[in-house]
C-alpha atoms as a PDB file:
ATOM      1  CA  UNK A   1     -21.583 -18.640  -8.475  1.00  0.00           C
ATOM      2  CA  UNK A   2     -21.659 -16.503 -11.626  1.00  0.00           C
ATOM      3  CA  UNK A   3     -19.920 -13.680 -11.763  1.00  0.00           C
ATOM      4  CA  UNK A   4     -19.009 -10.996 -14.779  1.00  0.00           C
ATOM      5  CA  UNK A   5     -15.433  -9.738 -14.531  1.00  0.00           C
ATOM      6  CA  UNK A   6     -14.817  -6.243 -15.940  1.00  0.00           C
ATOM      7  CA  UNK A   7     -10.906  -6.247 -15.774  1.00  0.00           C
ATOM      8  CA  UNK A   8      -8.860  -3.348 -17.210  1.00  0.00           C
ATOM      9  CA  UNK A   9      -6.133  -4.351 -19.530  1.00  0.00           C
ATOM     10  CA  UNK A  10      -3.225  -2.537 -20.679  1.00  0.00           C
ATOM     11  CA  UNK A  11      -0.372  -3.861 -22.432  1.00  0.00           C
ATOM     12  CA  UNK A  12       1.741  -1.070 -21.411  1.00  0.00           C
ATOM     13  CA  UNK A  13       2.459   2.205 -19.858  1.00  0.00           C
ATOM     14  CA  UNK A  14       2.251   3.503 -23.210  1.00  0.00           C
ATOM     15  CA  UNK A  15      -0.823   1.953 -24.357  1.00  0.00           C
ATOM     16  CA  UNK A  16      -4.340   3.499 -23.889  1.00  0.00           C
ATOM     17  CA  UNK A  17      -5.194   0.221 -22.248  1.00  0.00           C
ATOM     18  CA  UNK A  18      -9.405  -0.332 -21.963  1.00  0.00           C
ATOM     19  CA  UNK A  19     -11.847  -2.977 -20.094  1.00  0.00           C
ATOM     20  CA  UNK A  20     -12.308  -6.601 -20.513  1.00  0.00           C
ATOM     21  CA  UNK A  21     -15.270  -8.786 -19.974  1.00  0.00           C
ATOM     22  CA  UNK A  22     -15.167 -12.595 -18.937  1.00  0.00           C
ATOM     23  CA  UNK A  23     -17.505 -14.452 -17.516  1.00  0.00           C
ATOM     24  CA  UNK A  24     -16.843 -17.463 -15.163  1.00  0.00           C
ATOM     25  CA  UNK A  25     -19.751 -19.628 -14.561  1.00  0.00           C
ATOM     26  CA  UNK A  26     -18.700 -22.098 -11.232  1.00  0.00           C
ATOM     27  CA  UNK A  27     -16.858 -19.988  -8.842  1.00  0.00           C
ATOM     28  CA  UNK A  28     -16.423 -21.204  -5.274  1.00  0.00           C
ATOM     29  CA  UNK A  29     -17.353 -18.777  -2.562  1.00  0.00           C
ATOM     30  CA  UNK A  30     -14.538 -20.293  -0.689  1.00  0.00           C
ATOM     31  CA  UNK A  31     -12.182 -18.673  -3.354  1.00  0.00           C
ATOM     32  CA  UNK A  32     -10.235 -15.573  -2.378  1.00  0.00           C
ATOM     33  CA  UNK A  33     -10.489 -13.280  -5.023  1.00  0.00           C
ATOM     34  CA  UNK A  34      -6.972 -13.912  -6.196  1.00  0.00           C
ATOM     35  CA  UNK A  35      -7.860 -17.522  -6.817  1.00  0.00           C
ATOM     36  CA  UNK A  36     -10.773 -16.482  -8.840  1.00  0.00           C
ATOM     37  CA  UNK A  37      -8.122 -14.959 -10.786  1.00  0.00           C
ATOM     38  CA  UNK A  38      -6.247 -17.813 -11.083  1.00  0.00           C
ATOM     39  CA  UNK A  39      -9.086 -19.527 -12.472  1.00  0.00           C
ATOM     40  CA  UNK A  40      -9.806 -17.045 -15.211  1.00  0.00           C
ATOM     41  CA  UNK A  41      -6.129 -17.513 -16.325  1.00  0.00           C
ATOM     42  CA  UNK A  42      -5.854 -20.964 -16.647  1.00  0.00           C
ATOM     43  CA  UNK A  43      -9.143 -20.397 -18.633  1.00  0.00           C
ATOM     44  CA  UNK A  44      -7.341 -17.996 -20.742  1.00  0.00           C
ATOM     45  CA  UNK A  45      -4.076 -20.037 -21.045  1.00  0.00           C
ATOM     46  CA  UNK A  46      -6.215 -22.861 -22.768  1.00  0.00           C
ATOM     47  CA  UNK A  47      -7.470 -20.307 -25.383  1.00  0.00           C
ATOM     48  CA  UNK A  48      -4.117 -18.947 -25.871  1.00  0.00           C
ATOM     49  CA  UNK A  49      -5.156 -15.532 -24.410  1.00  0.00           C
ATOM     50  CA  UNK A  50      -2.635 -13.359 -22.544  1.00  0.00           C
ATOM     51  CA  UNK A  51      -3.777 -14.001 -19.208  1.00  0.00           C
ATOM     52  CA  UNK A  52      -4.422 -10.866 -16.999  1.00  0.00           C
ATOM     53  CA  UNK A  53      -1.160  -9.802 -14.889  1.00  0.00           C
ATOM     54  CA  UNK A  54      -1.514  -9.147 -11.298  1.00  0.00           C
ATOM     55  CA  UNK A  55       1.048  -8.457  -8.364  1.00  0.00           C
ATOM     56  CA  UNK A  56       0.917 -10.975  -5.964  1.00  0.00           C
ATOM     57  CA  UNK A  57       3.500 -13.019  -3.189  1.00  0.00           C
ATOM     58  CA  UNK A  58       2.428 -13.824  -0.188  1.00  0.00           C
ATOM     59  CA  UNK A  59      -0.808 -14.223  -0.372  1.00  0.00           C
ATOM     60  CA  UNK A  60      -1.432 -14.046   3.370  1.00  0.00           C
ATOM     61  CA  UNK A  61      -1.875  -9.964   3.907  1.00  0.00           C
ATOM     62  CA  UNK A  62       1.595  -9.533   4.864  1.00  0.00           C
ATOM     63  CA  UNK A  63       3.396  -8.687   1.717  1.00  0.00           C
ATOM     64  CA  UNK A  64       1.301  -5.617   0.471  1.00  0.00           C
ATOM     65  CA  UNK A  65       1.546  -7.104  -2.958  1.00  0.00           C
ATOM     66  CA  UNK A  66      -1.935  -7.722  -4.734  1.00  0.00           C
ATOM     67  CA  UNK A  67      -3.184  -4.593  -5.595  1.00  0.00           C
ATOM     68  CA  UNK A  68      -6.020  -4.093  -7.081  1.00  0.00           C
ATOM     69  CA  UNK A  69      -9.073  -1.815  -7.275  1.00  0.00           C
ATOM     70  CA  UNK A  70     -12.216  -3.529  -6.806  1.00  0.00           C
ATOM     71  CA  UNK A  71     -15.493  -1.964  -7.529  1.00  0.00           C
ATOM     72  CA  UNK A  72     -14.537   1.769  -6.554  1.00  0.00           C
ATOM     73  CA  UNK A  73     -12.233   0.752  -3.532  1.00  0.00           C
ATOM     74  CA  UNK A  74      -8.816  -0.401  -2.489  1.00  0.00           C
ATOM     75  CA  UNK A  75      -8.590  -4.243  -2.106  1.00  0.00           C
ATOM     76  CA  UNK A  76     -12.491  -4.308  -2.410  1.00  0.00           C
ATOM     77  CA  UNK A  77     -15.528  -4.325  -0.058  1.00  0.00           C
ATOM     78  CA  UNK A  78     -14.084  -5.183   2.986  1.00  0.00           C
ATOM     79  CA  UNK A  79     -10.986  -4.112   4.784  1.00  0.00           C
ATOM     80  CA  UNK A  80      -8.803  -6.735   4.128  1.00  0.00           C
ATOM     81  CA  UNK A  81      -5.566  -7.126   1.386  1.00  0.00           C
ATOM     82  CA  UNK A  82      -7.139  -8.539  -2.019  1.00  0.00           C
ATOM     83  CA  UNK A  83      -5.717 -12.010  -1.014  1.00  0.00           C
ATOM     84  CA  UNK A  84      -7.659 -12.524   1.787  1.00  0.00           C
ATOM     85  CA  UNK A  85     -10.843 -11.093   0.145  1.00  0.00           C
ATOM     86  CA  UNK A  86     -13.324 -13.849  -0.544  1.00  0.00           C
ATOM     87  CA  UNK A  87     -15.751 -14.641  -3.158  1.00  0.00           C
ATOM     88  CA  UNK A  88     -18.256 -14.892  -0.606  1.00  0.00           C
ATOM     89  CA  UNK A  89     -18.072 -11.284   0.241  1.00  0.00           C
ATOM     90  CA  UNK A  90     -20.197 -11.427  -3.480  1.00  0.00           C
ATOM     91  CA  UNK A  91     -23.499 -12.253  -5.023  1.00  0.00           C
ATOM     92  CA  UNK A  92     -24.070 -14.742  -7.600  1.00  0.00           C
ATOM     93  CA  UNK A  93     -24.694 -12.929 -10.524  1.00  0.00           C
ATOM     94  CA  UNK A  94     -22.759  -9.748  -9.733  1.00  0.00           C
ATOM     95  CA  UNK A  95     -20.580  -7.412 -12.160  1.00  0.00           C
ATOM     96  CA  UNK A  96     -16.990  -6.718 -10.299  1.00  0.00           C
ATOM     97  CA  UNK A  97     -14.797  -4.072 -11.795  1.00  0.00           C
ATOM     98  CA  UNK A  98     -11.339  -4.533 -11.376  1.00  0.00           C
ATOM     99  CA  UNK A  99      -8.670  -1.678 -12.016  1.00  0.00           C
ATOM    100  CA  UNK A 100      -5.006  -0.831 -11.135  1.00  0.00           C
ATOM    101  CA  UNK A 101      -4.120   1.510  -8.620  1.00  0.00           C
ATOM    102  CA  UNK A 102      -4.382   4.963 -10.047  1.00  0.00           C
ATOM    103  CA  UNK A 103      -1.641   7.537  -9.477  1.00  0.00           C
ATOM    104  CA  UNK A 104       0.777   9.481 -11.190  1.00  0.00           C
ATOM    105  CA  UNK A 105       3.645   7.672  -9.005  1.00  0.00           C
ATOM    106  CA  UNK A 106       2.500   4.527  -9.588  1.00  0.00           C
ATOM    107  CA  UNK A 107       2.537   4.043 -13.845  1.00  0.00           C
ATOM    108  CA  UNK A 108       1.047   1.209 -15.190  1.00  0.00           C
ATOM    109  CA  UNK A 109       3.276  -1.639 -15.999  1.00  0.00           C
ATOM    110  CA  UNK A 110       0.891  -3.903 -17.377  1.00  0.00           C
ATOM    111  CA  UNK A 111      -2.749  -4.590 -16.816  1.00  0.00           C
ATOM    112  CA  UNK A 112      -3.018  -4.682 -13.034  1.00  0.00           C
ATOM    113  CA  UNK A 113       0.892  -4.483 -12.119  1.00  0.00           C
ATOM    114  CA  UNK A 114       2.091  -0.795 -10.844  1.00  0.00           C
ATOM    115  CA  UNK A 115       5.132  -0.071 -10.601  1.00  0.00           C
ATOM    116  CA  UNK A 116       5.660   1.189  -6.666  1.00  0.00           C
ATOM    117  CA  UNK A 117       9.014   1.741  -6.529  1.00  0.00           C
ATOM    118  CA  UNK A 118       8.632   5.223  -5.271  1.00  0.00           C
ATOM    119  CA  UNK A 119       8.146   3.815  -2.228  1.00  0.00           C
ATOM    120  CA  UNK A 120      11.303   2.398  -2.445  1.00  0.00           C
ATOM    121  CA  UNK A 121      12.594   5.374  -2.860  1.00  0.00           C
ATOM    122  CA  UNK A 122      11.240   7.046   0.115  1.00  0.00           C
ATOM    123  CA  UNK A 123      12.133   4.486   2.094  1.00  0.00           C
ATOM    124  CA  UNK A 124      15.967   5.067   0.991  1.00  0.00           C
ATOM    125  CA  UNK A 125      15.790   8.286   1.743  1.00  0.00           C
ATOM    126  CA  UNK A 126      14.949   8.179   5.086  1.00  0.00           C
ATOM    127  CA  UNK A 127      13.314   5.106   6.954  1.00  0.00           C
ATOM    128  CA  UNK A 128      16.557   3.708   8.277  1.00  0.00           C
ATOM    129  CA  UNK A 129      18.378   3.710  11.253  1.00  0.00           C
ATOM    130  CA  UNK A 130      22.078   3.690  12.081  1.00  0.00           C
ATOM    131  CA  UNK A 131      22.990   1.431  14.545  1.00  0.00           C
ATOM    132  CA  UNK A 132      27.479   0.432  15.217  1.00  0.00           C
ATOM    133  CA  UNK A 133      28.695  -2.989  13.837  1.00  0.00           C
ATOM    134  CA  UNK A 134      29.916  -5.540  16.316  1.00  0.00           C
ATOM    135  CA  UNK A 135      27.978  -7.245  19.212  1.00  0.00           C
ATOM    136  CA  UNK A 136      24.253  -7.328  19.106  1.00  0.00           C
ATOM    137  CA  UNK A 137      22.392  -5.692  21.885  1.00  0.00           C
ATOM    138  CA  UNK A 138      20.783  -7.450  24.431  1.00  0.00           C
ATOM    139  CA  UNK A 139      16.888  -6.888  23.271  1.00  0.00           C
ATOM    140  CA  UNK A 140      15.602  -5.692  27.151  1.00  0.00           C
ATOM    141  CA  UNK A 141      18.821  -3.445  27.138  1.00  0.00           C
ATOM    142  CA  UNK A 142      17.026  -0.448  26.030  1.00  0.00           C
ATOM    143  CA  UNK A 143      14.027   0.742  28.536  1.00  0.00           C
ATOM    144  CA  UNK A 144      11.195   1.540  26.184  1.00  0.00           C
ATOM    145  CA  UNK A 145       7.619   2.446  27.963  1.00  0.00           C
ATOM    146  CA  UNK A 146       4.649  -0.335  26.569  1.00  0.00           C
ATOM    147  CA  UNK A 147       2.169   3.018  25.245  1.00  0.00           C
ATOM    148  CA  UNK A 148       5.400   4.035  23.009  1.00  0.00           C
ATOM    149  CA  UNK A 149       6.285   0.215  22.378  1.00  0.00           C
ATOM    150  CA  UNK A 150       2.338  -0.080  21.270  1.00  0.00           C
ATOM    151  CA  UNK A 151       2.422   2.723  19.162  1.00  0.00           C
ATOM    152  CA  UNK A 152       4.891   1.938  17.113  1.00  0.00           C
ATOM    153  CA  UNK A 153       4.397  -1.444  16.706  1.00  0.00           C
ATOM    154  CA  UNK A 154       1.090  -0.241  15.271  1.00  0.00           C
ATOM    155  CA  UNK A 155       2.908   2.555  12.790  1.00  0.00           C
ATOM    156  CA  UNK A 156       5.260  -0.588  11.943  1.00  0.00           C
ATOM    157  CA  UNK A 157       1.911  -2.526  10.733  1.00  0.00           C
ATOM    158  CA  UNK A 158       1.865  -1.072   7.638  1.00  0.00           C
ATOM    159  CA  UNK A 159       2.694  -3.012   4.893  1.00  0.00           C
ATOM    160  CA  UNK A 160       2.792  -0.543   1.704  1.00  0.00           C
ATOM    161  CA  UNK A 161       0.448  -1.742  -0.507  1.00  0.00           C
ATOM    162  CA  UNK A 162      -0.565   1.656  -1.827  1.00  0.00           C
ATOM    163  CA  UNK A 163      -4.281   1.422  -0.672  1.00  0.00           C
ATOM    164  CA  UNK A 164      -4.259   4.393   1.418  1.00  0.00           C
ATOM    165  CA  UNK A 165      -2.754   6.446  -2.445  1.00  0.00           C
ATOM    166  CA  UNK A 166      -5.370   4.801  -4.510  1.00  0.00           C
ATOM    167  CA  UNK A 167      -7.852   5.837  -1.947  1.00  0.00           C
ATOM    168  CA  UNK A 168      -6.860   9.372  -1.731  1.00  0.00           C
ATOM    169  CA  UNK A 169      -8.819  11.914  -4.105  1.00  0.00           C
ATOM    170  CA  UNK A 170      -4.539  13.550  -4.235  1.00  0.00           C
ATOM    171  CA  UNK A 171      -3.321  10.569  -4.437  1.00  0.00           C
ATOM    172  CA  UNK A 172      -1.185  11.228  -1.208  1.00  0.00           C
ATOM    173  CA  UNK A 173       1.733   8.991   0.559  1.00  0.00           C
ATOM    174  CA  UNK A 174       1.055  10.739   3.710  1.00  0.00           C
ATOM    175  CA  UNK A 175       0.177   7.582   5.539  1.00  0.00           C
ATOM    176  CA  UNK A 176       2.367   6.003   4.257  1.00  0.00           C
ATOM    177  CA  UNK A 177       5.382   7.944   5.212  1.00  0.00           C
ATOM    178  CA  UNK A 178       3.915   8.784   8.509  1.00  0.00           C
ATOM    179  CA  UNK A 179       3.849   5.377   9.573  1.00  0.00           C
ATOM    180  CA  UNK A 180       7.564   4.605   8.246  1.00  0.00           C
ATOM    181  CA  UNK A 181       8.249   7.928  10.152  1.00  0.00           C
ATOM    182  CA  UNK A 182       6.578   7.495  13.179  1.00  0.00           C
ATOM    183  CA  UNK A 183       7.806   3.951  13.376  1.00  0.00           C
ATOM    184  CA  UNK A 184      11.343   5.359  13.954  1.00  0.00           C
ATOM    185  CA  UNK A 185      10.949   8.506  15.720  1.00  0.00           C
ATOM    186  CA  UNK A 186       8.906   6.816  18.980  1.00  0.00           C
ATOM    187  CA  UNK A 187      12.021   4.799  19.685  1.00  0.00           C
ATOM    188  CA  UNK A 188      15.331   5.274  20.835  1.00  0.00           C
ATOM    189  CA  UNK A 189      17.296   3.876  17.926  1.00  0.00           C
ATOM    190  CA  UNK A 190      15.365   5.849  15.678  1.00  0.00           C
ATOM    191  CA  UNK A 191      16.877   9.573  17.154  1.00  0.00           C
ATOM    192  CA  UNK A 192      20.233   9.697  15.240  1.00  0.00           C
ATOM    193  CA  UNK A 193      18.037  10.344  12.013  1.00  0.00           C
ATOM    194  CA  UNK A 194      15.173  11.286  13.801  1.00  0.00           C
ATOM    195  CA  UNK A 195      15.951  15.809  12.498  1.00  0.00           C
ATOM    196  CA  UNK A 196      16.106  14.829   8.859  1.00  0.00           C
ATOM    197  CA  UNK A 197      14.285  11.562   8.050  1.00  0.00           C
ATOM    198  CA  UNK A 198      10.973  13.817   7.716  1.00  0.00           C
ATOM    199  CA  UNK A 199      12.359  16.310   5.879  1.00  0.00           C
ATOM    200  CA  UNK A 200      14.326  13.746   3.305  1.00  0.00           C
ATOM    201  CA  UNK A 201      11.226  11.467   3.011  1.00  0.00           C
ATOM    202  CA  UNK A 202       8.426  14.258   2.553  1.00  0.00           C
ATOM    203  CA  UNK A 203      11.073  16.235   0.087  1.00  0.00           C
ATOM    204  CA  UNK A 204      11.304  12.396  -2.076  1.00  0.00           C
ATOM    205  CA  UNK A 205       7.418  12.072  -1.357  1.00  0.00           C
ATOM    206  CA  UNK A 206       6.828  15.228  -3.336  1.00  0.00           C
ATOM    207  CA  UNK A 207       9.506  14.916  -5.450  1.00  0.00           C
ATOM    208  CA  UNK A 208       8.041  11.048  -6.485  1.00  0.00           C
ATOM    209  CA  UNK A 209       4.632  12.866  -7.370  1.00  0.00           C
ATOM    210  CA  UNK A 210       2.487  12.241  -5.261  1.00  0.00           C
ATOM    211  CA  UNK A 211      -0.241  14.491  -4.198  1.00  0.00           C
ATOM    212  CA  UNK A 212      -1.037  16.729  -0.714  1.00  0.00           C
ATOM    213  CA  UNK A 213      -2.846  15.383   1.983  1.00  0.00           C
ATOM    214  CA  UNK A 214      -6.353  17.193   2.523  1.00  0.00           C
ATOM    215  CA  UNK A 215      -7.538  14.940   5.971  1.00  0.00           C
ATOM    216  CA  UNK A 216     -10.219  13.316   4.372  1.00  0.00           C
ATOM    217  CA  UNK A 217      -9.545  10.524   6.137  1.00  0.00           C
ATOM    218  CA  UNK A 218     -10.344   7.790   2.739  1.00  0.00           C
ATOM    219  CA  UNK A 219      -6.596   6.320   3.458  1.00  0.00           C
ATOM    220  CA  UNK A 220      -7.047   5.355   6.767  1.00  0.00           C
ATOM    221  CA  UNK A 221     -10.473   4.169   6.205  1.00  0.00           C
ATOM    222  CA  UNK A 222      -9.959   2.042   3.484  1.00  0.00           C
ATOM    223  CA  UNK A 223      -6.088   0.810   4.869  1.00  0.00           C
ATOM    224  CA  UNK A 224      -5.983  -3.109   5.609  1.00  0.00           C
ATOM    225  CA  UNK A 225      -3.740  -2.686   8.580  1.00  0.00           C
ATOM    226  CA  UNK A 226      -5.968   0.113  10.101  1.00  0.00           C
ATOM    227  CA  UNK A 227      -3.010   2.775   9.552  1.00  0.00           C
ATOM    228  CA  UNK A 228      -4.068   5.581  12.277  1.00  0.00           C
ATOM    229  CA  UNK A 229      -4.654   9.209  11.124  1.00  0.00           C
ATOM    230  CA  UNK A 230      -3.102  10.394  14.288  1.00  0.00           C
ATOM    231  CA  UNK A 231       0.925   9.419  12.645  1.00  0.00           C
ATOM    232  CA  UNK A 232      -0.169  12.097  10.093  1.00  0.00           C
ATOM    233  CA  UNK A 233      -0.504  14.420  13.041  1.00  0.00           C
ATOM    234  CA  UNK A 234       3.256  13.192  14.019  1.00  0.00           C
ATOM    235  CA  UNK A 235       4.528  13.322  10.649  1.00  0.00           C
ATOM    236  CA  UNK A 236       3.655  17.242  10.540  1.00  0.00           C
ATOM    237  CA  UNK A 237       5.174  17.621  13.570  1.00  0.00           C
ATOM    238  CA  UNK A 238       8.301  15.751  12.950  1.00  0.00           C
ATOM    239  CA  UNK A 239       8.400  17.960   9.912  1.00  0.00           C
ATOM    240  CA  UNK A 240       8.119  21.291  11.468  1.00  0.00           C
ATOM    241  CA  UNK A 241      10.481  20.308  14.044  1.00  0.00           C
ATOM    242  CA  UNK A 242      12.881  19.492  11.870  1.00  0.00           C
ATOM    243  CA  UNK A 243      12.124  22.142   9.773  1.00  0.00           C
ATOM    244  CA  UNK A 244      12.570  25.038  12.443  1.00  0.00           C
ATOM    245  CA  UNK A 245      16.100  23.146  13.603  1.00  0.00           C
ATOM    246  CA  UNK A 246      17.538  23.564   9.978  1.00  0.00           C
ATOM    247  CA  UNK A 247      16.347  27.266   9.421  1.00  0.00           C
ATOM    248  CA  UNK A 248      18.253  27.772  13.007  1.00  0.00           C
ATOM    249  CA  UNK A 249      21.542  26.066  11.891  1.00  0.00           C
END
């Protein structure tokens, strides 16, 4: 295949940063799109170029690492992480424009690399749980009903890659944080926190710069663990609980 990369370069936060085209001439459609990468780099390596920088670890969809905006959407045409995209998913002969996530809380570091660590941060403020040193718990010791068990589990799929932000027209964390919320406040370990880890993680959400949530639904849509709209829902009502328990104190 042929294919015409449009890649957005930046040296910097600072700099103005702008699109590059390169063109690679025999690309496998057996490639995932992160190995087509590869192959432009070692392309640019030989010409002394600065190769493009991209995030990447695990390169099996569990990491949340590579992110990067492909034509218009999160991780690209298909809802999958960017590693496990495939070159097949393309035409010979096609354009692909490839951008950073965009978002006031996540600032360029260079070219393709954001720096996310305002998830980090939201995560330290609240998705914990406190549990007492000394012998580990018996796992079947603590009764919990296979809808709740399901539920969370699926909340705990998400693997914050930021998709669900660079989707969003705000740029909101909402599903983020409601899945790192809901995750926690389902189960029975997750109660000692369970009045101020909304409140702590929404206040840091905002705080971090991200914007509100409007329920257009692009985060869940375009999210490659199928994050549901429905921990939003919890997440506001978390919130308000917690909320209405604090004005009360």
């Amino acid at each position: 295949m042929k294919i015409k990369l449009k890649v957005w370069r930046q040296k910097n936060a600072q700099d103005k940063g702008g699109f590059k085209t390169y063109n690679l001439d025999d690309v496998s459609e057996d490639m995932s799109f992160l190995e087509m990468f590869d192959v432009l780099n070692e392309d640019l390596v030989k010409k002394n170029e600065d190769p493009v920088h991209f995030d990447h670890d695990c390169r099996e969809g569990i990491c949340g690492m590579c992110s990067m905006y492909i034509n218009g959407r999160p991780h690209g045409p298909k809802q999958t992480t960017t590693c496990q995209l495939h070159m097949r998913s393309f035409n010979d002969g096609d354009t692909i424009t490839v951008e950073p996530w965009r978002a006031k809380a996540f600032p360029v570091v260079k070219d393709l690399v954001v720096d996310r660590m305002s998830f980090d941060k939201i995560i330290q403020s609240g998705g914990y749980v406190s549990v007492n040193t000394g012998g580990v718990p018996d796992a079947n010791e603590i009764p919990i009903p296979k809808k709740i068990a399901d539920e969370a589990f699926d909340a705990a799929t998400c693997i914050g890659c930021g998709a669900c932000v660079a989707a969003c027209k705000n740029a909101s964390a909402m599903l983020f944080v409601s899945a790192k919320v809901s995750q926690l406040a389902m189960l029975p370990q997750g109660q000692v926190e369970r009045k101020t880890r909304a409140e702590n993680m929404v206040a840091t959400m905002d705080a971090e710069g991200f914007g509100a949530c409007t329920n257009t639904g692009a985060c869940s849509a375009e999210c490659p663990k199928g994050i549901s709209l429905e921990n939003i829902a919890r997440l506001n009502r978390e919130f308000l609980s917690a909320k209405a328990s604090s004005d009360n104190v």
